[in-house]
N, C-alpha and C. Protein backbone atom coordinates (compact mmCIF):
# COMPACT_ATOMS: atom_id res chain seq x y z
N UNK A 1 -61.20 -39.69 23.27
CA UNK A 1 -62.39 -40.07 22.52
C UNK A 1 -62.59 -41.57 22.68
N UNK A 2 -64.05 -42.01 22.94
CA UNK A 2 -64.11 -43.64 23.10
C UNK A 2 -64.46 -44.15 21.54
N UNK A 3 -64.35 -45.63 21.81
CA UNK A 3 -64.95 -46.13 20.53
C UNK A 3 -65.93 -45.82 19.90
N UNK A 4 -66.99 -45.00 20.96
CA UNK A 4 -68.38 -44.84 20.44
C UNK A 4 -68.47 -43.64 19.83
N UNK A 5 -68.05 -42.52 19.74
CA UNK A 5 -67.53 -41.14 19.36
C UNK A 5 -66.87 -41.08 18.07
N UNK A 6 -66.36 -42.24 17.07
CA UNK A 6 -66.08 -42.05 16.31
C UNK A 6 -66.35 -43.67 15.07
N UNK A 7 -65.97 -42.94 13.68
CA UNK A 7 -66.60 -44.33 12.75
C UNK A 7 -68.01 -44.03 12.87
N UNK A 8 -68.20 -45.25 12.58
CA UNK A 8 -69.95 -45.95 12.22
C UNK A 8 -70.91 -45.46 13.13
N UNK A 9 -70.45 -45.59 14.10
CA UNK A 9 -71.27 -45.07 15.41
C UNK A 9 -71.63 -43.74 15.55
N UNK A 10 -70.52 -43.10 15.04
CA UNK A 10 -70.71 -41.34 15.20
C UNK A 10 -71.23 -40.98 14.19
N UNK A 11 -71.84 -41.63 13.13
CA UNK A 11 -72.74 -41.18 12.03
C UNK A 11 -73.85 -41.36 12.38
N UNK A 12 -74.54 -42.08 13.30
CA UNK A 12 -75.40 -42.14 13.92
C UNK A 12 -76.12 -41.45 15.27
N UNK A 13 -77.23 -40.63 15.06
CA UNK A 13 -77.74 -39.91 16.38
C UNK A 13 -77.69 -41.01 17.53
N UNK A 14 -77.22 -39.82 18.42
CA UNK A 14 -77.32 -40.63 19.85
C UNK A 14 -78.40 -41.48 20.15
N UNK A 15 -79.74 -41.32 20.28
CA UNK A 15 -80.40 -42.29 20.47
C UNK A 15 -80.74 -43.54 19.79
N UNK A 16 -80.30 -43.58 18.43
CA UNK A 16 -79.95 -44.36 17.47
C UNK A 16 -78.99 -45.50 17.71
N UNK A 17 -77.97 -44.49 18.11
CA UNK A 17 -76.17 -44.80 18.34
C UNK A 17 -77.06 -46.21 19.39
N UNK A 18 -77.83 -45.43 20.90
CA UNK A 18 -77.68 -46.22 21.71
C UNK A 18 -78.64 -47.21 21.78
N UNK A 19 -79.52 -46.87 20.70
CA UNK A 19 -80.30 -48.37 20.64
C UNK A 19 -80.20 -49.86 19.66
N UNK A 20 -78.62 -48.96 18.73
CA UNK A 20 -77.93 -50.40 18.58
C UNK A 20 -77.50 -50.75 19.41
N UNK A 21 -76.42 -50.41 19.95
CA UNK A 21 -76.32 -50.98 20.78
C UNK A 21 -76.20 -51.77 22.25
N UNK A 22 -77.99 -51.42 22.10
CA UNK A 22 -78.67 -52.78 22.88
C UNK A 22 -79.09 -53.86 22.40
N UNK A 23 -78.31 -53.98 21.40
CA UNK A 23 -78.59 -55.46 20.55
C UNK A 23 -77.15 -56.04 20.33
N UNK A 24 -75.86 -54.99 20.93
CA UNK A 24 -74.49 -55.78 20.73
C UNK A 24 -74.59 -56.16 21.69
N UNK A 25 -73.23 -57.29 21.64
CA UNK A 25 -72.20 -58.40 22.38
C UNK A 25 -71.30 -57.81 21.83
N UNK A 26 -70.06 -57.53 23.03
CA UNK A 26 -68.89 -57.77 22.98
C UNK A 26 -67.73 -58.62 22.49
N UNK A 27 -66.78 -58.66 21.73
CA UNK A 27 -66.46 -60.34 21.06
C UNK A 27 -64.85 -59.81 21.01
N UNK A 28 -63.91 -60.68 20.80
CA UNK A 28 -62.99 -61.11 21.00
C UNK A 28 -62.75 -61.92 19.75
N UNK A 29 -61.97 -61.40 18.63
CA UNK A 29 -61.23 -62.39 17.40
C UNK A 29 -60.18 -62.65 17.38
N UNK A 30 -59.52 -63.63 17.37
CA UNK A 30 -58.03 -63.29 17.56
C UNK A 30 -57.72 -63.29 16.15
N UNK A 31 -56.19 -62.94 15.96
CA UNK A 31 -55.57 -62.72 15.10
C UNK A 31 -55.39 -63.69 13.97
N UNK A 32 -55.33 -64.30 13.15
CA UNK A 32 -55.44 -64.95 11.59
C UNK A 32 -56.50 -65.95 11.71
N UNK A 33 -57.98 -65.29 12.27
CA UNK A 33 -59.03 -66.04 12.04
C UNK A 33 -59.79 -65.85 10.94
N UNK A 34 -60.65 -66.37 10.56
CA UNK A 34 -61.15 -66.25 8.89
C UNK A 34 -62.49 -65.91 10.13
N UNK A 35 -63.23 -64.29 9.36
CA UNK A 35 -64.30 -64.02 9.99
C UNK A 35 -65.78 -65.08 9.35
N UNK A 36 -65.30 -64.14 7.76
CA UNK A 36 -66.30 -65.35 7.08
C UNK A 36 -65.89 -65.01 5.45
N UNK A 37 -65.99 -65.93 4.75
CA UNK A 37 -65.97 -66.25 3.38
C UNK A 37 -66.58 -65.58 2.22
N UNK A 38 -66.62 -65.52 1.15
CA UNK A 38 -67.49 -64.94 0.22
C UNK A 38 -68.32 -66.12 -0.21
N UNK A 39 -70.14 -65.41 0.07
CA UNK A 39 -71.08 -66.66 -0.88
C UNK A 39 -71.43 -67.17 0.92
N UNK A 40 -71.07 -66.89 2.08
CA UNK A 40 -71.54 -67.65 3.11
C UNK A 40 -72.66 -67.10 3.23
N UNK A 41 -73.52 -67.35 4.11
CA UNK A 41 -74.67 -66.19 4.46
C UNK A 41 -74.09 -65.85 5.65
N UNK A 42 -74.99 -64.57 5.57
CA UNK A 42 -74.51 -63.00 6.31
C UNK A 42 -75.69 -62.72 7.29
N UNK A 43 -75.34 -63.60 8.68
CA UNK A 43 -75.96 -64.06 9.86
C UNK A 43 -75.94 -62.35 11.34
N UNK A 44 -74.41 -62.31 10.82
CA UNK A 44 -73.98 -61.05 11.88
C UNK A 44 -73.20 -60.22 11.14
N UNK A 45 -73.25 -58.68 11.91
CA UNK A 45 -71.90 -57.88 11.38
C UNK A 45 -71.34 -57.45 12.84
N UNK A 46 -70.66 -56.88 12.17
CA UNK A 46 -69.48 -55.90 13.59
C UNK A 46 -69.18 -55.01 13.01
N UNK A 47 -68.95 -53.77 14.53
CA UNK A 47 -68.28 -52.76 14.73
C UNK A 47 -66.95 -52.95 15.47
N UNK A 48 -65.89 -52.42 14.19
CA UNK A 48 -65.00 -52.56 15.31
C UNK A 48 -64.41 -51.59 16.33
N UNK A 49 -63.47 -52.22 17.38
CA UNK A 49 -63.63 -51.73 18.39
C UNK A 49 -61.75 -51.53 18.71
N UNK A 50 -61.20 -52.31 18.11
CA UNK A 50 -59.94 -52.53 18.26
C UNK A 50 -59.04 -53.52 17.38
N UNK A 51 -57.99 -53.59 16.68
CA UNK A 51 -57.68 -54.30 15.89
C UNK A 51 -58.11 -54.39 14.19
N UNK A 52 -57.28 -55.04 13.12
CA UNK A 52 -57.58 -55.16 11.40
C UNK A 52 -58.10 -55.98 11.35
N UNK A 53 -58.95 -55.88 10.09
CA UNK A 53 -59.26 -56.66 9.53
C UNK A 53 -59.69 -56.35 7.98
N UNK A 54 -58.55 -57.61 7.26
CA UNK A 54 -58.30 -57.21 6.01
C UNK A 54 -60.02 -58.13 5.15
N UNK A 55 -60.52 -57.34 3.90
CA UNK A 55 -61.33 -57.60 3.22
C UNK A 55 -60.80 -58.18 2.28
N UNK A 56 -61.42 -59.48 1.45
CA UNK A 56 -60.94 -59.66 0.27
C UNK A 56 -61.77 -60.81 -0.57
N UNK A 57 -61.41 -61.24 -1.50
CA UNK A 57 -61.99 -61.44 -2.37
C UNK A 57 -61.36 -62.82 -3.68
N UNK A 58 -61.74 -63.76 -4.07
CA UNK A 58 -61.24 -64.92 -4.68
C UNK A 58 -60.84 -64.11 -6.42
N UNK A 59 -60.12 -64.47 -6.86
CA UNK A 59 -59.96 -63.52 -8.16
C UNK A 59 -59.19 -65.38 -8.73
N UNK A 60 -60.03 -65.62 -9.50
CA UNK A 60 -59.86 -66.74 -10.04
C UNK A 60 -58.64 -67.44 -10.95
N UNK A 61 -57.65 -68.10 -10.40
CA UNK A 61 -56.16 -68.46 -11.31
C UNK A 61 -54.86 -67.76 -10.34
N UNK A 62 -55.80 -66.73 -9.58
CA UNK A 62 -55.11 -65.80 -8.45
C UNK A 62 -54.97 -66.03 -7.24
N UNK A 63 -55.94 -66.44 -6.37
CA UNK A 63 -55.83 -66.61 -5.11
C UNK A 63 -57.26 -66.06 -4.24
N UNK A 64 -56.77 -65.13 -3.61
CA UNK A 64 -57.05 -64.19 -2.57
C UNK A 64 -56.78 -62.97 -2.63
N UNK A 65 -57.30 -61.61 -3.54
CA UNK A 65 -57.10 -60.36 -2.84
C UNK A 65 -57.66 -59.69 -2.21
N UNK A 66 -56.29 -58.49 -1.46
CA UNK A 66 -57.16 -58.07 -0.31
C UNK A 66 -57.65 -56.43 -0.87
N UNK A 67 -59.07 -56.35 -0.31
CA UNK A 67 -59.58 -54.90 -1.23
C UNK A 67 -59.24 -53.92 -0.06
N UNK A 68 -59.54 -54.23 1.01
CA UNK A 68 -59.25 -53.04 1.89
C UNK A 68 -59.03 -53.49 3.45
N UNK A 69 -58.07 -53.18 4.18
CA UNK A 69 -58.26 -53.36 5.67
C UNK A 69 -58.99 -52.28 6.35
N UNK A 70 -59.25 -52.98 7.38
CA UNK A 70 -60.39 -52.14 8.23
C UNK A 70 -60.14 -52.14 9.56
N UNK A 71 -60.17 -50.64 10.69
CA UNK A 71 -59.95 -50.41 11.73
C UNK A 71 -60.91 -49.89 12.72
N UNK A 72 -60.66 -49.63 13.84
CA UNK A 72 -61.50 -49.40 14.88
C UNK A 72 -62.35 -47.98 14.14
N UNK A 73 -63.58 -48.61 14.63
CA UNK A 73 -64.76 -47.69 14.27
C UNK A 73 -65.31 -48.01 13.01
N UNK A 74 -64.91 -48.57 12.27
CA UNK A 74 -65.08 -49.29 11.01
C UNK A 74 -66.41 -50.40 11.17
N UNK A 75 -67.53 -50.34 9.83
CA UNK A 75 -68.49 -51.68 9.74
C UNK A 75 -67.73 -52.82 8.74
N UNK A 76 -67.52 -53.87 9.81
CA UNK A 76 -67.24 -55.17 9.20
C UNK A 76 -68.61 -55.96 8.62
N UNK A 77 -69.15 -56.05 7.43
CA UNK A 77 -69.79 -56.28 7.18
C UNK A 77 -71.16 -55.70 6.98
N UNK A 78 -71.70 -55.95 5.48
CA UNK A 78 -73.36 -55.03 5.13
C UNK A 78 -73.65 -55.85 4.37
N UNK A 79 -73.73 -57.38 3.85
CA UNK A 79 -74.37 -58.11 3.07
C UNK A 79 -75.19 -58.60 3.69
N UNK A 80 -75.63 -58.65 5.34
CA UNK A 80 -76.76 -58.87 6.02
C UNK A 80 -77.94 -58.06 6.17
N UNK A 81 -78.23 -56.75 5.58
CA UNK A 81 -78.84 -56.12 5.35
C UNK A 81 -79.82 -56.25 4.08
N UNK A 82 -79.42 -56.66 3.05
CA UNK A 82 -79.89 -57.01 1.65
C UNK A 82 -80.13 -58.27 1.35
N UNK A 83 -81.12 -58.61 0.74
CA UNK A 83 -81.10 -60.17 0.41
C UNK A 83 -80.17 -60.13 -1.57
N UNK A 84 -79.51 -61.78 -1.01
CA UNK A 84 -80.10 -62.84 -0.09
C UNK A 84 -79.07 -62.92 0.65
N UNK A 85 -78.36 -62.15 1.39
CA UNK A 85 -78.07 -62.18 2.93
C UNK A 85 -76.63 -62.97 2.88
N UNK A 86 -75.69 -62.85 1.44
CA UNK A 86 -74.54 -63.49 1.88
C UNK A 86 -73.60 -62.77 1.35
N UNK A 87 -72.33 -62.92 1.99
CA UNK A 87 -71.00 -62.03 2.17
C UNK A 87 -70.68 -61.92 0.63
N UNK A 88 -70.72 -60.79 0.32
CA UNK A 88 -69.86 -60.31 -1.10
C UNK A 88 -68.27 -60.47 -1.24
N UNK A 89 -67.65 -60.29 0.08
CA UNK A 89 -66.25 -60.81 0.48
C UNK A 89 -65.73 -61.49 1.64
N UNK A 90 -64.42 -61.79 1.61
CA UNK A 90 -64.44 -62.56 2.91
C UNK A 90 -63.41 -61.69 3.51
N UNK A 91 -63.71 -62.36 4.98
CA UNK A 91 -62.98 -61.51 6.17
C UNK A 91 -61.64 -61.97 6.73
N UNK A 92 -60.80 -61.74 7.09
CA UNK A 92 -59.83 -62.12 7.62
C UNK A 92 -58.94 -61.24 8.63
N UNK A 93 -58.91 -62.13 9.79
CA UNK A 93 -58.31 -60.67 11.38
C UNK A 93 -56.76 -60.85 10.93
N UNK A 94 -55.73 -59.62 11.04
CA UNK A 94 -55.00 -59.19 10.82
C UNK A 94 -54.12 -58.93 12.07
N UNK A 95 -54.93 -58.43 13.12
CA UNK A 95 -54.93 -57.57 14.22
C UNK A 95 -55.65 -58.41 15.18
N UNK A 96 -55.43 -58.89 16.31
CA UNK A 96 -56.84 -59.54 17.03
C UNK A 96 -58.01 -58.55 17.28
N UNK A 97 -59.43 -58.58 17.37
CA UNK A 97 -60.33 -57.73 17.40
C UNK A 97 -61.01 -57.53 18.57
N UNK A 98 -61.05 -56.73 18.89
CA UNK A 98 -62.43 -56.30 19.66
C UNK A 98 -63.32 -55.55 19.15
N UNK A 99 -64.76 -56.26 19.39
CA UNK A 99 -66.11 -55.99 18.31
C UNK A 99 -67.23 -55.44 18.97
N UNK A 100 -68.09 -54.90 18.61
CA UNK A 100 -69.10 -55.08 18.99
C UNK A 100 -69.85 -56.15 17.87
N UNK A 101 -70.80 -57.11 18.45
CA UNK A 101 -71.17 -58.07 17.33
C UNK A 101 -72.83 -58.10 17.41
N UNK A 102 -73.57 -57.87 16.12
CA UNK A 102 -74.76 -57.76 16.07
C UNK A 102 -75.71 -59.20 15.41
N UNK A 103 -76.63 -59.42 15.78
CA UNK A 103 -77.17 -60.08 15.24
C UNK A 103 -78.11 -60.11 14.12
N UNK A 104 -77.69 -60.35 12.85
CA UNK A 104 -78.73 -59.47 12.13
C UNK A 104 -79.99 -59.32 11.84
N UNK A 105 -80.61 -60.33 12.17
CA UNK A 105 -81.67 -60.88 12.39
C UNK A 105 -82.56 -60.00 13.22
N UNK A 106 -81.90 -59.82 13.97
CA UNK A 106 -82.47 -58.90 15.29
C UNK A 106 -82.10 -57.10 15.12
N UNK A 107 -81.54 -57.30 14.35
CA UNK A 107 -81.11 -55.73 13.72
C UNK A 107 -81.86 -55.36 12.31
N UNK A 108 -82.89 -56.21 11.90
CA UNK A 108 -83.58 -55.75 10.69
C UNK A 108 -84.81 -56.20 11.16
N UNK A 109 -84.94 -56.59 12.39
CA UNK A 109 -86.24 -56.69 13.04
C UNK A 109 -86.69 -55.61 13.49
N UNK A 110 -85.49 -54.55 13.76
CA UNK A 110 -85.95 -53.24 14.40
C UNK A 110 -85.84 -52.43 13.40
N UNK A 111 -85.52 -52.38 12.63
CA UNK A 111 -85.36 -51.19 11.66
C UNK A 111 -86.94 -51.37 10.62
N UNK A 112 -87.23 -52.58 10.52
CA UNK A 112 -88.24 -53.10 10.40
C UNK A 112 -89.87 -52.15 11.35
N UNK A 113 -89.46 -51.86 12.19
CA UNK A 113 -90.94 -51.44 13.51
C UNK A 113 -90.34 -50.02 13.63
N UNK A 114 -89.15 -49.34 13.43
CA UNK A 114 -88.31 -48.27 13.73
C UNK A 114 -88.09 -47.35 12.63
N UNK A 115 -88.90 -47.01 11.54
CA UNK A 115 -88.23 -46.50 10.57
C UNK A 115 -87.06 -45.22 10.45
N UNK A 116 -87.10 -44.45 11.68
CA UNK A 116 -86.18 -43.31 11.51
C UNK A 116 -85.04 -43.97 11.88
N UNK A 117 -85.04 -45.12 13.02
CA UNK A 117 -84.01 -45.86 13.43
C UNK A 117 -83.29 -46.65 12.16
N UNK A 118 -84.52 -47.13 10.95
CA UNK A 118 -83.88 -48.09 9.71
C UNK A 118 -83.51 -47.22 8.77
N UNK A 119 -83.84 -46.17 8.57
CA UNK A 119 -83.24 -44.83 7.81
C UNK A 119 -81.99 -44.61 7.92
N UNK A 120 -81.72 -44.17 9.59
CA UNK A 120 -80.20 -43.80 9.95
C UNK A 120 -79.29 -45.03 10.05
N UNK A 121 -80.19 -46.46 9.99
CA UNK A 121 -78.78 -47.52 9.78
C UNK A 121 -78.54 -47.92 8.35
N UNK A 122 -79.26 -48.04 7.76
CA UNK A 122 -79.40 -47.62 6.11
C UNK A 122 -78.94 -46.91 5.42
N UNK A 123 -79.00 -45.48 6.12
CA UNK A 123 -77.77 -44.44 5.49
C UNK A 123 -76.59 -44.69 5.71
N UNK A 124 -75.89 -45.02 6.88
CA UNK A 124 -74.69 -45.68 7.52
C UNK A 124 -73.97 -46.54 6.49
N UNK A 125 -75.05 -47.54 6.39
CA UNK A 125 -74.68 -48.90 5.56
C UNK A 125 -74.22 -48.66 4.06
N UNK A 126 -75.40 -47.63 3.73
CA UNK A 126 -75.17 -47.41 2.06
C UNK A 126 -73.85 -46.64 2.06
N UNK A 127 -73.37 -45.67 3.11
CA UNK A 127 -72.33 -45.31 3.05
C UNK A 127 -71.01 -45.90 2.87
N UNK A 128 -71.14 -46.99 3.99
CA UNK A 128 -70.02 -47.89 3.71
C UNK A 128 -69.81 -48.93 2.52
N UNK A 129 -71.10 -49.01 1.70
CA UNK A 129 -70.46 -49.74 0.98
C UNK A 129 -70.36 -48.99 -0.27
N UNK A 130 -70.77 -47.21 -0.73
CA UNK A 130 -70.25 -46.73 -1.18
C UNK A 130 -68.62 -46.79 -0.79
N UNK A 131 -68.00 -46.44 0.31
CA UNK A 131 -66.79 -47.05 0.01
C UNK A 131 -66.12 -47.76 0.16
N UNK A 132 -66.85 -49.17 -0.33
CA UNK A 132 -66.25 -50.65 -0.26
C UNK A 132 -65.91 -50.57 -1.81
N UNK A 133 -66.85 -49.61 -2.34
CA UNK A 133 -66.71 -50.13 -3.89
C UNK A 133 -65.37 -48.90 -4.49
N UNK A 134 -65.68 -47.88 -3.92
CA UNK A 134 -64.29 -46.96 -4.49
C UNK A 134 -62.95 -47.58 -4.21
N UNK A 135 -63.29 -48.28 -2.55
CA UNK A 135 -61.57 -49.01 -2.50
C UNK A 135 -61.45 -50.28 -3.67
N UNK A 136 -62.68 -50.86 -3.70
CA UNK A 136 -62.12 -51.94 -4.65
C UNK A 136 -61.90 -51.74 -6.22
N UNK A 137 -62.81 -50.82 -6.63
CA UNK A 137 -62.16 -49.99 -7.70
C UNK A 137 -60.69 -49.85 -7.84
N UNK A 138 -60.34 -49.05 -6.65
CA UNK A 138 -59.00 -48.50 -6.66
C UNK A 138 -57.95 -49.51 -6.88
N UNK A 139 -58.20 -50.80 -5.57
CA UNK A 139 -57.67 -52.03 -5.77
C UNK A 139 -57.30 -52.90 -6.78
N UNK A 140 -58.38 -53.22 -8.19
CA UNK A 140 -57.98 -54.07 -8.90
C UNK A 140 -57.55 -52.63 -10.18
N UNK A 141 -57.44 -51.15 -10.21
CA UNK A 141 -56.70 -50.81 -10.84
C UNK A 141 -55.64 -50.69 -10.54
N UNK A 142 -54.85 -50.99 -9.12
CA UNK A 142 -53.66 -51.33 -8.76
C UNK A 142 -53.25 -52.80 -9.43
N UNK A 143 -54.03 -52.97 -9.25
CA UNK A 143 -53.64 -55.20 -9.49
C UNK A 143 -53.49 -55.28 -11.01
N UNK A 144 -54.20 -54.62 -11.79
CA UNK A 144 -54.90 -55.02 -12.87
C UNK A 144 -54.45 -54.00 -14.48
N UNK A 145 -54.33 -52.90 -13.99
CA UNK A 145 -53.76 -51.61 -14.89
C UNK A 145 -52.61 -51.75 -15.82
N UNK A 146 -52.50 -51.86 -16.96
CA UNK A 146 -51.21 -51.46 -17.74
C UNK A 146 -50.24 -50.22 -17.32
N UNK A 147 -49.26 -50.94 -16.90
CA UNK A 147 -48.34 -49.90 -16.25
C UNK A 147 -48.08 -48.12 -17.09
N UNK A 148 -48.68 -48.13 -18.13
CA UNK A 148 -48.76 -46.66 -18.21
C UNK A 148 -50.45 -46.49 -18.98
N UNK A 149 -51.66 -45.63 -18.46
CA UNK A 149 -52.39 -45.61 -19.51
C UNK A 149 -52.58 -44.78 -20.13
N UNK A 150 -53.04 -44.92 -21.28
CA UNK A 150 -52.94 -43.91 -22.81
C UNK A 150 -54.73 -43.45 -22.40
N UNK A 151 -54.93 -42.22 -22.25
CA UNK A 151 -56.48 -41.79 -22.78
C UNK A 151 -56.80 -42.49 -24.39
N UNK A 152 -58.14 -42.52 -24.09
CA UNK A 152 -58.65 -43.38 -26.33
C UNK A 152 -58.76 -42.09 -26.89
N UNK A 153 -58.76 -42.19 -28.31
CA UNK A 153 -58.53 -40.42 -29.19
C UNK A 153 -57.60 -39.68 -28.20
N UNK A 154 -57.08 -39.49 -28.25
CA UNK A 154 -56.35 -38.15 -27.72
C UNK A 154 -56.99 -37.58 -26.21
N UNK A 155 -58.03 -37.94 -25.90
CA UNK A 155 -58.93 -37.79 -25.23
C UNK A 155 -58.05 -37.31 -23.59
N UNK A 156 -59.38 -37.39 -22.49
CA UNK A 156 -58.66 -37.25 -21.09
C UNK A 156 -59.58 -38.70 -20.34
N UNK A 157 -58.62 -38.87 -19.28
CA UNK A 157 -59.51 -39.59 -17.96
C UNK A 157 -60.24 -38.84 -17.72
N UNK A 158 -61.77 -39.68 -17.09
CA UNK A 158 -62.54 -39.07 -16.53
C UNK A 158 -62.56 -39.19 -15.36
């Protein structure tokens, strides 16, 4: 199976699939580069293609946590899609990368003139960051949780 056959890409119809990417570049990250920050603006994203890359986030008195790493076939980045166009978290390579790298500018220009084309990258997108938010959920009740919890009244988790 190639890169394109699976992940982000394979949620997308073929002619879809292949008219993103005619708007990628190929890219090359190496390993403990900072992709981009939280609060930067959100210029490009990527597909990856090869190699991690951990997500994370400033948690104040704390540091740096990381909400989720991310692997081939995976969207690095969807705060370029929405205004006002800047990273909700920051990036960091784990793994050196190979990407496909989009410009976003030029990728909401077409979805823009393309609507079945901005539909199916839209659905894509909302997908992933439906689960950007379940991992980070999950994440700061790892970080964050009283090591045993009590339901309130007698009650159950929901």
């Amino acid at each position: 199976m190639n890169d394109d056959e699976s992940g982000v890409l394979a949620a997308l119809p073929p002619h879809h699939r292949e008219r993103l990417l005619t708007l990628a570049r190929q890219v090359r990250i190496p390993a403990d580069s900072t992709v981009f920050d939280e609060d930067e603006p959100a210029e490009r994203f990527w597909i990856l293609r090869a190699g991690r890359v951990a997500l994370d986030f400033h948690v104040p008195g704390h540091g740096l946590a990381v909400v989720e790493t991310l692997g081939p076939g995976e969207l690095l980045g969807w705060s370029w899609l929405f205004e006002p166009f800047q990273w909700h978290l920051g990036a960091r390579v784990r793994e050196e990368v190979s990407a496909y790298e989009f410009d976003a500018t030029a990728v909401r220009g077409l979805i823009d003139v393309d609507a079945p084309f901005g539909l199916a990258v839209t659905t894509c997108v909302a997908k992933t960051i439906g689960d950007r938010l379940r991992a980070c959920r999950a994440r700061l009740l790892d970080m964050y949780a009283p090591d045993s919890l009590e339901p309130a009244r007698g009650g159950t988790f929901l």
